[in-house]
C-alpha atoms as a PDB file:
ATOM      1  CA  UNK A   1      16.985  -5.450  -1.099  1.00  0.00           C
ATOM      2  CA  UNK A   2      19.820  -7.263  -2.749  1.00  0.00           C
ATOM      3  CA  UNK A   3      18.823 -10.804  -1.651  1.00  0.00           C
ATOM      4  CA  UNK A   4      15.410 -10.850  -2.945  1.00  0.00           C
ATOM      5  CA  UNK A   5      17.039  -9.839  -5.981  1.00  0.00           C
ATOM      6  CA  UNK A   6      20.286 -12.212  -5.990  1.00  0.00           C
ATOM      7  CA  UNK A   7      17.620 -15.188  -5.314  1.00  0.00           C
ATOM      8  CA  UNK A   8      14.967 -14.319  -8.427  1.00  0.00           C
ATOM      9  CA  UNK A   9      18.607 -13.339 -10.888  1.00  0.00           C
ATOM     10  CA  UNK A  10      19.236 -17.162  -9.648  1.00  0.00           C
ATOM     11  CA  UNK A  11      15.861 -18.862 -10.442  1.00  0.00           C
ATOM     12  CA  UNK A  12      15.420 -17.196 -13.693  1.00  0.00           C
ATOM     13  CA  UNK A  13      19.158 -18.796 -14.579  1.00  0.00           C
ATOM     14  CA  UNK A  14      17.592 -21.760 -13.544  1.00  0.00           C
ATOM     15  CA  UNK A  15      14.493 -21.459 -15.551  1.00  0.00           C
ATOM     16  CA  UNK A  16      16.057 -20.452 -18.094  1.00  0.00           C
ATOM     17  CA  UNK A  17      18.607 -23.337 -18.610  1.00  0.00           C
ATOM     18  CA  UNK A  18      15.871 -25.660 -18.162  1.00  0.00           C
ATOM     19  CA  UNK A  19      13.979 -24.313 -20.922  1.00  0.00           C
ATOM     20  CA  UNK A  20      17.080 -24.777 -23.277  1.00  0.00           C
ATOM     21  CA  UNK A  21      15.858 -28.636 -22.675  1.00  0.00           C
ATOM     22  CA  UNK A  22      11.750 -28.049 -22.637  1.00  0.00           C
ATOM     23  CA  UNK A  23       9.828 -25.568 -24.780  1.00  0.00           C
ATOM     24  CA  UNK A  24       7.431 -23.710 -22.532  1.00  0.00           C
ATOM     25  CA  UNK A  25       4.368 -25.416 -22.748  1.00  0.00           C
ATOM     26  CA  UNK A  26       1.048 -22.996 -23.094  1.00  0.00           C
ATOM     27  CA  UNK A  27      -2.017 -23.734 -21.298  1.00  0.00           C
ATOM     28  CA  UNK A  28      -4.699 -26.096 -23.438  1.00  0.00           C
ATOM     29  CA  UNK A  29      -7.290 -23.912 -22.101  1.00  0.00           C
ATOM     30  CA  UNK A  30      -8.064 -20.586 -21.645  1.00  0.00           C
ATOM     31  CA  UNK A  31      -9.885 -19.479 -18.273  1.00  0.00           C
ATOM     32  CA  UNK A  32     -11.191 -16.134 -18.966  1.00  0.00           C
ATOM     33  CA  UNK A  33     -11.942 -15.812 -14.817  1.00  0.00           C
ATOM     34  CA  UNK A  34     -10.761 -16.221 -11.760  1.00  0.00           C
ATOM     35  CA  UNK A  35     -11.318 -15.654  -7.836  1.00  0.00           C
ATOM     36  CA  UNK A  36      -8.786 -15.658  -5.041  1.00  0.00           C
ATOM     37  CA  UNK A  37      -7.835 -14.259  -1.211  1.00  0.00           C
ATOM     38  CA  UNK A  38      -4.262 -12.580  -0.650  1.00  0.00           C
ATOM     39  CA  UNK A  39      -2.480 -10.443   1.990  1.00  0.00           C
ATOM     40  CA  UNK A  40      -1.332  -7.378   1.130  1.00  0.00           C
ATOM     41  CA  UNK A  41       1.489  -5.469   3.093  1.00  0.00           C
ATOM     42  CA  UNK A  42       3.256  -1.929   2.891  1.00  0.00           C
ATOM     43  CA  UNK A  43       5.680  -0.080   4.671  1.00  0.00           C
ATOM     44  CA  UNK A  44       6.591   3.673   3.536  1.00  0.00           C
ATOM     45  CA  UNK A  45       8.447   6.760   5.134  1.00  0.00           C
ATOM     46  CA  UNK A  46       6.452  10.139   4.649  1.00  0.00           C
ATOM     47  CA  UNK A  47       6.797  13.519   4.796  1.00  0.00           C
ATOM     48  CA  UNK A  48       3.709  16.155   6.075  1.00  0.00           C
ATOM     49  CA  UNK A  49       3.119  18.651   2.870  1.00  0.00           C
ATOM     50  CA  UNK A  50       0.165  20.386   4.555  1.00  0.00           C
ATOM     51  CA  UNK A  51      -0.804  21.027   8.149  1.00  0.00           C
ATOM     52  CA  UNK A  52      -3.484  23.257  10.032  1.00  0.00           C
ATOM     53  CA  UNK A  53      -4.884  23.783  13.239  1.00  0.00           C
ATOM     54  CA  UNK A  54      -8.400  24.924  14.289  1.00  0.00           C
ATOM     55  CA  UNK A  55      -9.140  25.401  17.793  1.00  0.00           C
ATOM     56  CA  UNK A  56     -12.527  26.373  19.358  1.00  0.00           C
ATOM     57  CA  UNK A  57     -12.336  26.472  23.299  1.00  0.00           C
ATOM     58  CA  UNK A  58     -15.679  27.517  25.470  1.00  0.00           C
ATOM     59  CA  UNK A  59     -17.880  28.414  22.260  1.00  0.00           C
ATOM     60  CA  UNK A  60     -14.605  31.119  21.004  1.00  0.00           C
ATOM     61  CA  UNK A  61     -13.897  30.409  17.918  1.00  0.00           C
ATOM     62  CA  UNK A  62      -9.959  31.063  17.569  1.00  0.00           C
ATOM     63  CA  UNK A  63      -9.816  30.581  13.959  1.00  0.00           C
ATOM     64  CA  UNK A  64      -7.678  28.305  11.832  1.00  0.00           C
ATOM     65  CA  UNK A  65      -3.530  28.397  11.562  1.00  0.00           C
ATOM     66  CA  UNK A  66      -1.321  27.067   8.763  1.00  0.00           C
ATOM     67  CA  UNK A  67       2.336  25.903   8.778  1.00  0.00           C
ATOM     68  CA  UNK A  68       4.297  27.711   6.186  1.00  0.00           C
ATOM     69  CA  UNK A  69       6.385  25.996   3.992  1.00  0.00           C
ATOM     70  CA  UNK A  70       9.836  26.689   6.135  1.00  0.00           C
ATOM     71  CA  UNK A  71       7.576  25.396   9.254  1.00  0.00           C
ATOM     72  CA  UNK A  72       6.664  22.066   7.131  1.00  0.00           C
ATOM     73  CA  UNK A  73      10.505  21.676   6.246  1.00  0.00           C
ATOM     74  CA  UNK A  74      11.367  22.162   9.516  1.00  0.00           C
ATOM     75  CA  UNK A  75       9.095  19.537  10.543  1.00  0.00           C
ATOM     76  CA  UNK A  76      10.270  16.995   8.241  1.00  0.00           C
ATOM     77  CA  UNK A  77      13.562  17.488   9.073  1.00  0.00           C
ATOM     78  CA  UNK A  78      13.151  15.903  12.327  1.00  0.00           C
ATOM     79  CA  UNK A  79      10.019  13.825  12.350  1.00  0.00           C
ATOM     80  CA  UNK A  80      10.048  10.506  10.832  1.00  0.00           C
ATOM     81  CA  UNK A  81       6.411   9.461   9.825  1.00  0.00           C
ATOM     82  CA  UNK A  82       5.573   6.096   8.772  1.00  0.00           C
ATOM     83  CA  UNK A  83       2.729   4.733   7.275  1.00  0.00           C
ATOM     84  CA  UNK A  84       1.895   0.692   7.436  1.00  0.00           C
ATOM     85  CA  UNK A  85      -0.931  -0.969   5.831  1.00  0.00           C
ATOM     86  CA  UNK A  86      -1.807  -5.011   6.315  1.00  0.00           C
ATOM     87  CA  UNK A  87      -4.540  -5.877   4.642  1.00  0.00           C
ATOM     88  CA  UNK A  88      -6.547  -9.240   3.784  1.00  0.00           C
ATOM     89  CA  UNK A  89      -8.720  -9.572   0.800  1.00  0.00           C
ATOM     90  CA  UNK A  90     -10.761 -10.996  -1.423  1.00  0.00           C
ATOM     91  CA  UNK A  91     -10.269 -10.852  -5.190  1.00  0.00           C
ATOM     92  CA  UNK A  92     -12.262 -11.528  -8.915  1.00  0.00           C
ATOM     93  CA  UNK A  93     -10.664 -10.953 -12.515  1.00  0.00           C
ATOM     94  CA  UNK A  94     -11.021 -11.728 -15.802  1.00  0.00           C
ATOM     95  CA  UNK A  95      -8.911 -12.558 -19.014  1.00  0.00           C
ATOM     96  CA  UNK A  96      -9.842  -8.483 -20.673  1.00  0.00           C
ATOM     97  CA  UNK A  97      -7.892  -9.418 -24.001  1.00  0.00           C
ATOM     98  CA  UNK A  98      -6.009 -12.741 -25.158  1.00  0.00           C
ATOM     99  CA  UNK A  99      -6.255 -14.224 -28.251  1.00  0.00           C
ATOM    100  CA  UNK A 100      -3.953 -16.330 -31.157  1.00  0.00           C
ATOM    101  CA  UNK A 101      -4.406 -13.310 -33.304  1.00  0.00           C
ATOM    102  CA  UNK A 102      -2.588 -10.748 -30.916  1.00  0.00           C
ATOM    103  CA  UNK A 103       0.807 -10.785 -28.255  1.00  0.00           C
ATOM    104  CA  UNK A 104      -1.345  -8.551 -25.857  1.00  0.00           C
ATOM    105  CA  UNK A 105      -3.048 -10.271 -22.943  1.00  0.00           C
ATOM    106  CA  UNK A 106      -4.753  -8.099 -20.538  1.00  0.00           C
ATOM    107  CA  UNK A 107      -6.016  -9.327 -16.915  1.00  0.00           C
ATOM    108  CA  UNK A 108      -7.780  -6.985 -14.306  1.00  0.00           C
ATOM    109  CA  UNK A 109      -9.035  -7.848 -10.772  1.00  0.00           C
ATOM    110  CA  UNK A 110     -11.210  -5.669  -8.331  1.00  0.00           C
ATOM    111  CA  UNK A 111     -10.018  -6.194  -4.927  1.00  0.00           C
ATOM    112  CA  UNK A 112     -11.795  -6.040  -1.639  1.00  0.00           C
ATOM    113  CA  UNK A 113     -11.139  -6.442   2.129  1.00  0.00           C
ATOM    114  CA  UNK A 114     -10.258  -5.569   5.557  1.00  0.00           C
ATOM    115  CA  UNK A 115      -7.147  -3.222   6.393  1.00  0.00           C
ATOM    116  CA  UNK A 116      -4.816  -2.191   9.425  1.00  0.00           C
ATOM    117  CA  UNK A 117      -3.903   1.441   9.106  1.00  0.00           C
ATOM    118  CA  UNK A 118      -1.218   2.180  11.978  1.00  0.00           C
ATOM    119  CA  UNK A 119       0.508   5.481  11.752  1.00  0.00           C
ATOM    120  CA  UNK A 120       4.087   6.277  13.484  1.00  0.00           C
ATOM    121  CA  UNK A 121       5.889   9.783  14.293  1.00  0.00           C
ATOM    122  CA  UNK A 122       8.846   9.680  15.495  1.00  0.00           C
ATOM    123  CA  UNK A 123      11.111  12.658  17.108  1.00  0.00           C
ATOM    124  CA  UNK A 124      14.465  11.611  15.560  1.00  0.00           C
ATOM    125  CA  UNK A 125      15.894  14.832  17.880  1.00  0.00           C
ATOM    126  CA  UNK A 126      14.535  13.193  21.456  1.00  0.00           C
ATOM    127  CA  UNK A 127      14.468   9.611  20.175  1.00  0.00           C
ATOM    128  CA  UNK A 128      11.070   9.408  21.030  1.00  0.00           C
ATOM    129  CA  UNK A 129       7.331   7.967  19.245  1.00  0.00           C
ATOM    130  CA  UNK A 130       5.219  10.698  20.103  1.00  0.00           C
ATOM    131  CA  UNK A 131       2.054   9.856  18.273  1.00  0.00           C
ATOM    132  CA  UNK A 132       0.615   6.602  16.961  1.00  0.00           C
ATOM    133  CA  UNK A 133      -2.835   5.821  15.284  1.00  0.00           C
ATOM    134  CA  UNK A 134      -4.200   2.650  15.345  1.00  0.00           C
ATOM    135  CA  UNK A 135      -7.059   1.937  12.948  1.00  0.00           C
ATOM    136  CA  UNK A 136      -7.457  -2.248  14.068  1.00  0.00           C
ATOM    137  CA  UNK A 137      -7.722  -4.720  11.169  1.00  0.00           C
ATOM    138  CA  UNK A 138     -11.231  -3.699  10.118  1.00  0.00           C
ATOM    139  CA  UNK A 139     -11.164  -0.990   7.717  1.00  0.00           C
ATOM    140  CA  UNK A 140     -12.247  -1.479   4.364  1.00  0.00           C
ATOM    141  CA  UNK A 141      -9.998  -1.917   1.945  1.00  0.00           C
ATOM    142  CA  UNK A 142     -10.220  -1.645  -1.530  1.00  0.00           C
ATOM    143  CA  UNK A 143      -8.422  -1.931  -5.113  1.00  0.00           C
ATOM    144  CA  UNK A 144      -8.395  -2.431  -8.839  1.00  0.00           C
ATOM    145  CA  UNK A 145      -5.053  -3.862 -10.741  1.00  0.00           C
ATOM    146  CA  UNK A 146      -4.325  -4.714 -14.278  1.00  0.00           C
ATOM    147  CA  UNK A 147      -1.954  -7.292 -15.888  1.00  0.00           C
ATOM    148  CA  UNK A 148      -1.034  -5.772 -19.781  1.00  0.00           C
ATOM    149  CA  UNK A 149       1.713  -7.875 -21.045  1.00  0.00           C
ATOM    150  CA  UNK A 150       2.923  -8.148 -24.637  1.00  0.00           C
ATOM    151  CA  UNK A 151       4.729 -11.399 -25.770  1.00  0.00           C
ATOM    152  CA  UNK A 152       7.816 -11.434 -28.343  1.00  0.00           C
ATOM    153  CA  UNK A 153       7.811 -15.260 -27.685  1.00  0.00           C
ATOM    154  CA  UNK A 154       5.802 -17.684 -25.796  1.00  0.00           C
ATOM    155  CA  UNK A 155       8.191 -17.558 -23.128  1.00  0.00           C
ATOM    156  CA  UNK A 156       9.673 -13.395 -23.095  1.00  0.00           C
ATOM    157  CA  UNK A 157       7.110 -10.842 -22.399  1.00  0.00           C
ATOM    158  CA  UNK A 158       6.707  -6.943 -21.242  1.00  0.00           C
ATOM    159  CA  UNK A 159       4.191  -6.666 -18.680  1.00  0.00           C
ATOM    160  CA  UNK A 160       2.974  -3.179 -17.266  1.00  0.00           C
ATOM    161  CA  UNK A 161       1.222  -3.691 -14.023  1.00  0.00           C
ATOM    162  CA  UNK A 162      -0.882  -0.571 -13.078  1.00  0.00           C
ATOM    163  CA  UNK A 163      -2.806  -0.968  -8.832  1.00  0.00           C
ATOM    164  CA  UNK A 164      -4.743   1.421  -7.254  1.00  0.00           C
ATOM    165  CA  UNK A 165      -5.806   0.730  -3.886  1.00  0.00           C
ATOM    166  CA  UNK A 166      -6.974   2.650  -0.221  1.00  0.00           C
ATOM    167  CA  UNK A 167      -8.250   2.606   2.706  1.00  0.00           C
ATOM    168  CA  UNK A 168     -10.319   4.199   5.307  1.00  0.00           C
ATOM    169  CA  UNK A 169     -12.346   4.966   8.224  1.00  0.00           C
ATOM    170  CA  UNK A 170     -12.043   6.629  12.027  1.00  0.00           C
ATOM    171  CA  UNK A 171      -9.295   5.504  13.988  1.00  0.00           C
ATOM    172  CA  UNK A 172      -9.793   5.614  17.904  1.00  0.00           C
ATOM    173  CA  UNK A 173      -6.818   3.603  19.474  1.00  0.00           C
ATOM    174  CA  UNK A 174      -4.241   6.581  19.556  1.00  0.00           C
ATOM    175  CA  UNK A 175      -0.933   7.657  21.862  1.00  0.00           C
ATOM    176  CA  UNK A 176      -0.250  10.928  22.113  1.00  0.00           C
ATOM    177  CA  UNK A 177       2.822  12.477  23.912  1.00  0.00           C
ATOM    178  CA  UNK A 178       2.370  15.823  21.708  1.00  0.00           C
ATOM    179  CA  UNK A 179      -1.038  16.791  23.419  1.00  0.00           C
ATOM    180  CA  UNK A 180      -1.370  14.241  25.889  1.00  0.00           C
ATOM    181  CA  UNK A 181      -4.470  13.964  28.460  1.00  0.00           C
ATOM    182  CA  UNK A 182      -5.050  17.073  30.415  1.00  0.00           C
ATOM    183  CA  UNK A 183      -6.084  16.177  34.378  1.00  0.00           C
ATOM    184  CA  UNK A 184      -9.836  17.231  36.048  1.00  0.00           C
ATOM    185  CA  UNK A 185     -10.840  16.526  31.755  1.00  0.00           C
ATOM    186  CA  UNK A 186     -12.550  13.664  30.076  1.00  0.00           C
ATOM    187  CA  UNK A 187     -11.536  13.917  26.695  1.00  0.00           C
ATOM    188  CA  UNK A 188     -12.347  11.692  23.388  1.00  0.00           C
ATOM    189  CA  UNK A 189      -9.904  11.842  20.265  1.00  0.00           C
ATOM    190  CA  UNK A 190     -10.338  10.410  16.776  1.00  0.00           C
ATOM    191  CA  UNK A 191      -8.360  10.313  13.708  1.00  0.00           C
ATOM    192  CA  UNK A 192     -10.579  10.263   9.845  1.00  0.00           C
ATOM    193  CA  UNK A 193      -8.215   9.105   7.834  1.00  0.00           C
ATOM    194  CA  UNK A 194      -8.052   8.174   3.989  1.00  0.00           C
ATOM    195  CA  UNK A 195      -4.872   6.288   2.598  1.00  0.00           C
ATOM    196  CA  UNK A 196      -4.596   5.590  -1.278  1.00  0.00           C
ATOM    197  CA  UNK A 197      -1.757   3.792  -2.663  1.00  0.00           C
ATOM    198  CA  UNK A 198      -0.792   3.973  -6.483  1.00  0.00           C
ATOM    199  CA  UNK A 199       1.669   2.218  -8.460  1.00  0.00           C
ATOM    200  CA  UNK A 200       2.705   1.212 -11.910  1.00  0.00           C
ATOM    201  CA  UNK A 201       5.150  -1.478 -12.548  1.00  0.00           C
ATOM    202  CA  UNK A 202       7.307  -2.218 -15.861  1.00  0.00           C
ATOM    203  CA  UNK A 203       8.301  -5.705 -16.105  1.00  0.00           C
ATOM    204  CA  UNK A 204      10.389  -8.537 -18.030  1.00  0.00           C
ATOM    205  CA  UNK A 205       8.601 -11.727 -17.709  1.00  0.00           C
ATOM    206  CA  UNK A 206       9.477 -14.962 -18.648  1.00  0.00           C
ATOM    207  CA  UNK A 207       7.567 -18.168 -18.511  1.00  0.00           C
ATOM    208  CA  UNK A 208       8.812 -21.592 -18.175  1.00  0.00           C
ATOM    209  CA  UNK A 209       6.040 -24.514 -18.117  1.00  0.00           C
ATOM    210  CA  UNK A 210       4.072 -23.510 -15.054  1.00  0.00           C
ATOM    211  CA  UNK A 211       6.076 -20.920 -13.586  1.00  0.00           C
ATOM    212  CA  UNK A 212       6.399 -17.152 -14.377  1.00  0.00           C
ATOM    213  CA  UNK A 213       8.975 -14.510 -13.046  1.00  0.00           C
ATOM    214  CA  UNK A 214       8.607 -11.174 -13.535  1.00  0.00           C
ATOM    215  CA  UNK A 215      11.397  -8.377 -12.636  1.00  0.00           C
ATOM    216  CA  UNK A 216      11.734  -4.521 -13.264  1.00  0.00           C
ATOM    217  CA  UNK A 217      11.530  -0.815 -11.655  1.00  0.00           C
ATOM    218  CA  UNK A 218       8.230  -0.114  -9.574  1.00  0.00           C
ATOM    219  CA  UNK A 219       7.242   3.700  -9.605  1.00  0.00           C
ATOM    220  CA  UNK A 220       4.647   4.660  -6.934  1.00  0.00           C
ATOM    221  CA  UNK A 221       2.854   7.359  -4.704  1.00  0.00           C
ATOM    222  CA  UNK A 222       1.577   6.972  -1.465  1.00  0.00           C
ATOM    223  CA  UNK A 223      -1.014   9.958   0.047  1.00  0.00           C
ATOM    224  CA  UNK A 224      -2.652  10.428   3.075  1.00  0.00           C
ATOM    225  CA  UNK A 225      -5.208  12.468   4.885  1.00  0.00           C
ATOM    226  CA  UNK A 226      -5.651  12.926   8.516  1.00  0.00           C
ATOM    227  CA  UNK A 227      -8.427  14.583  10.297  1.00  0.00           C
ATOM    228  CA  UNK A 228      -7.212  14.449  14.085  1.00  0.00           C
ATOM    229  CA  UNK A 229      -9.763  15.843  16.427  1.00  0.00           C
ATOM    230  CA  UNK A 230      -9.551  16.242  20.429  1.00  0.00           C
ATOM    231  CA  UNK A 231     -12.543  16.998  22.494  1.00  0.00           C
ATOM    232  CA  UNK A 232     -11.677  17.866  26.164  1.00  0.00           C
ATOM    233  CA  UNK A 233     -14.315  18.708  28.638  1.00  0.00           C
ATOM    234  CA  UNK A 234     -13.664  19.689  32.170  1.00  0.00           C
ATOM    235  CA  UNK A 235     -15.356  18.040  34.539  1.00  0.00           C
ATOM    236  CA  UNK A 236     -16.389  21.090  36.847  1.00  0.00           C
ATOM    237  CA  UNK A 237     -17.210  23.661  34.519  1.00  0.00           C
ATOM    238  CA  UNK A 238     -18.737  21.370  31.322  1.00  0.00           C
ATOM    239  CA  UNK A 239     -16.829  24.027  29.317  1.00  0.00           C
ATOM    240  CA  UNK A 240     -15.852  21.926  25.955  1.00  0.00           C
ATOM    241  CA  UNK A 241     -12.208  22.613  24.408  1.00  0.00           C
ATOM    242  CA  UNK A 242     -11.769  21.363  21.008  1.00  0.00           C
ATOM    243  CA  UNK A 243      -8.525  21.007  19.138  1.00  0.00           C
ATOM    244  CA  UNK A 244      -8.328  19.821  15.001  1.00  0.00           C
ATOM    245  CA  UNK A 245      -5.316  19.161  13.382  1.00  0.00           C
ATOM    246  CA  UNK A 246      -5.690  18.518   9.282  1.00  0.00           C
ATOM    247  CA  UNK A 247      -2.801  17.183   7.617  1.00  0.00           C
ATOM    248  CA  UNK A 248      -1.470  15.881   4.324  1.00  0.00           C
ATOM    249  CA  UNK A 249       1.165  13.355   3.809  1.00  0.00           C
ATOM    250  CA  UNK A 250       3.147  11.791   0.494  1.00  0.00           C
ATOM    251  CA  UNK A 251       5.704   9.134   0.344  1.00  0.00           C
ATOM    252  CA  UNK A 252       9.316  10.237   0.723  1.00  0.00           C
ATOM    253  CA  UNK A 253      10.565   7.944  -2.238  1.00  0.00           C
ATOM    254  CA  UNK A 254       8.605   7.234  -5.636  1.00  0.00           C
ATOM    255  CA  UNK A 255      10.632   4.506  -7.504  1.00  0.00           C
ATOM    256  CA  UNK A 256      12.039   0.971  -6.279  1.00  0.00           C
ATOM    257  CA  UNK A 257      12.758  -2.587  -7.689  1.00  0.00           C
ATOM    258  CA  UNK A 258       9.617  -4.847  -7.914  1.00  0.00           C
ATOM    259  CA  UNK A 259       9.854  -8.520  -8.343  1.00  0.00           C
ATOM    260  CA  UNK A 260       7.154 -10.861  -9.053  1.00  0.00           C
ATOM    261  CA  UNK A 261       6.456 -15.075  -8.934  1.00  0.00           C
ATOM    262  CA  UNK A 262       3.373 -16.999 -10.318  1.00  0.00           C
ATOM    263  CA  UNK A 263       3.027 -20.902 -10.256  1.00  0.00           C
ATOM    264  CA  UNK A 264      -0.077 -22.230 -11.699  1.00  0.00           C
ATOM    265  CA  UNK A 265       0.005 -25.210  -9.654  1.00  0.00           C
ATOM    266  CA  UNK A 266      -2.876 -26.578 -11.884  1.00  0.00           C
ATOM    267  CA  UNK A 267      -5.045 -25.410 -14.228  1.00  0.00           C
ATOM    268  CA  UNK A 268      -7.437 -24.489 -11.238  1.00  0.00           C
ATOM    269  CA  UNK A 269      -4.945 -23.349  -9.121  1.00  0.00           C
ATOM    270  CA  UNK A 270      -2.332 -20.149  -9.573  1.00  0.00           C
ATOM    271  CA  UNK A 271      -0.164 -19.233  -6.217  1.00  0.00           C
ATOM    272  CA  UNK A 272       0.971 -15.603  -7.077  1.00  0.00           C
ATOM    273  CA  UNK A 273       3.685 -13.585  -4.597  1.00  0.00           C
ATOM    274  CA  UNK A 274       5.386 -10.268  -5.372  1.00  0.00           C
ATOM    275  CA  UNK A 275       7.232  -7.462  -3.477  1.00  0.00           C
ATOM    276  CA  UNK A 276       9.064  -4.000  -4.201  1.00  0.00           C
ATOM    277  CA  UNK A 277      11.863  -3.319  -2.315  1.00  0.00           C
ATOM    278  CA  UNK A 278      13.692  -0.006  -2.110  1.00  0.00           C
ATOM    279  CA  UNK A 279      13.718   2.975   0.532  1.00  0.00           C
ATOM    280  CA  UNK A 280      10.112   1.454   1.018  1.00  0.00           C
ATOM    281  CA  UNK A 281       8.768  -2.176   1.253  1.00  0.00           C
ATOM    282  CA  UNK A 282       5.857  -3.664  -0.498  1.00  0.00           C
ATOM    283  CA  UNK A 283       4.584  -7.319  -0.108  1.00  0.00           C
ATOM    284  CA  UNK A 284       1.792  -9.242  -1.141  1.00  0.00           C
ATOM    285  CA  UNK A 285       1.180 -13.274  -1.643  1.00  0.00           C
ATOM    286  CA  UNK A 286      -2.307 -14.676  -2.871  1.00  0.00           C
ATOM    287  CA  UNK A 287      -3.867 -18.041  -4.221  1.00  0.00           C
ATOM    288  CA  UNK A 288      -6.775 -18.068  -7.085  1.00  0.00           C
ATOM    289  CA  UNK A 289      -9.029 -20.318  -8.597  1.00  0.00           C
ATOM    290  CA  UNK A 290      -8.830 -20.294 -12.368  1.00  0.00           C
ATOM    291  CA  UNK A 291     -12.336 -21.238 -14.095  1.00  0.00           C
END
């Protein structure tokens, strides 16, 4: 974490003895919209805050079970779940609010894509990855973000920088050393997942010519839903086993640094990059097209 932030301390010093020389210069004119692509990436420890099982083996129904909250603790205590999420995707804003009259100027964007979901456990006790889950980069993916920034001067500003985005679908590709493959069955398994992703970021900015910086604490949540189903049937009797596991996951950590870079390369061009580093890690880099 400290580098990223050494290096940005650094080029705002720069940018900001330069600007002693040049006043920032504001752009001649306004482009209300704007269309882009940019890849989004995320990183983030969890913990399991709900968990049941529901088994129902040669038509007997055997009911549902629930871990207790000492079971969930213990759980956590030794598991290390991580969630990752690459996605690529397309995105179209618009100027919401700026005029001569006020120092607000809002942006939003709607954001839409493809997504890798891949899911990690780890047994810190045995050192080994017992499960993974695999969703492929072909999930959709989608978001919506706002830009609210107020400006004491042309070149200091306070930006808040609300996202919401998730993903989804039913992941096949899974390893499972938990409950792994019984012999004389053919067995299927799938995982229904449903990842969401929200954060909030509170800013300084500061604008120099063509180039903005933006720097402050992140605060964010991270949930997750699994719906992890094994079908086993033997392949003498046709009698069908089937196994469900529903759980719930958060984020282990809720706050971090974020950090943030724009250069409007020209008028019809903005390159845009931004990260949050802390016990999780957060990147995303993206090129628009102002009109």
């Amino acid at each position: 974490m400290k580098r990223p932030v050494f290096f940005l301390l650094f080029l705002v010093a720069c940018l900001a003895g330069h600007s002693q020389a040049t006043d920032p210069q504001p752009e001649k004119k306004t482009r209300k919209f704007h269309v882009g692509v940019s890849y989004t990436y995320l990183s983030t420890d969890m913990k399991i805050t709900s968990l049941t099982m529901h088994s129902v083996w040669q038509g007997q129904d055997f009911g549902t079970s629930e871990a207790t909250g000492d079971e969930l603790d213990d759980i956590n205590s030794f598991v290390k779940r991580t969630g990752t999420v690459n996605g690529i995707s397309l995105e179209a804003g618009m100027v919401l609010l700026s005029k001569p009259t006020t120092n607000f100027h809002i942006e939003g964007d709607l954001i839409a894509g493809i997504a890798n979901s891949y899911t990690r456990i780890y047994n810190k006790n045995s050192g080994k990855e017992e499960q993974t889950f695999n969703s492929g980069l072909k999930k959709p993916f989608l978001g919506l973000k706002f830009d609210i920034t107020y400006r004491f001067t042309p070149a200091w500003g306070l930006s808040l920088r609300p996202l919401f985005a998730c993903t989804w679908g039913v992941t096949t590709d899974i390893t499972d050393d938990i409950y792994p493959p019984a012999e004389n069955f053919t067995e299927t398994r799938t995982d229904d997942f449903f990842f969401t992703y929200h954060r909030s970021n509170l800013m300084a900015t500061f604008t120099v010519k063509r180039f903005t910086v933006a720097i402050g604490p992140g605060f964010y949540l991270v949930q997750t839903n699994h719906k992890y189903k094994i079908n086993r049937t033997n392949n003498e009797s046709g009698y069908l086993l089937t196994d469900e596991f529903n759980s719930k996951l958060v984020s282990t950590a809720f706050i971090d640094g974020a950090i943030a870079l724009e250069w409007r390369i020209i008028d019809l061009l903005t390159l845009t990059a931004s990260g949050a580093f802390g016990a999780d890690v957060t990147a995303s880099a993206g090129l628009r097209c102002n009109f």
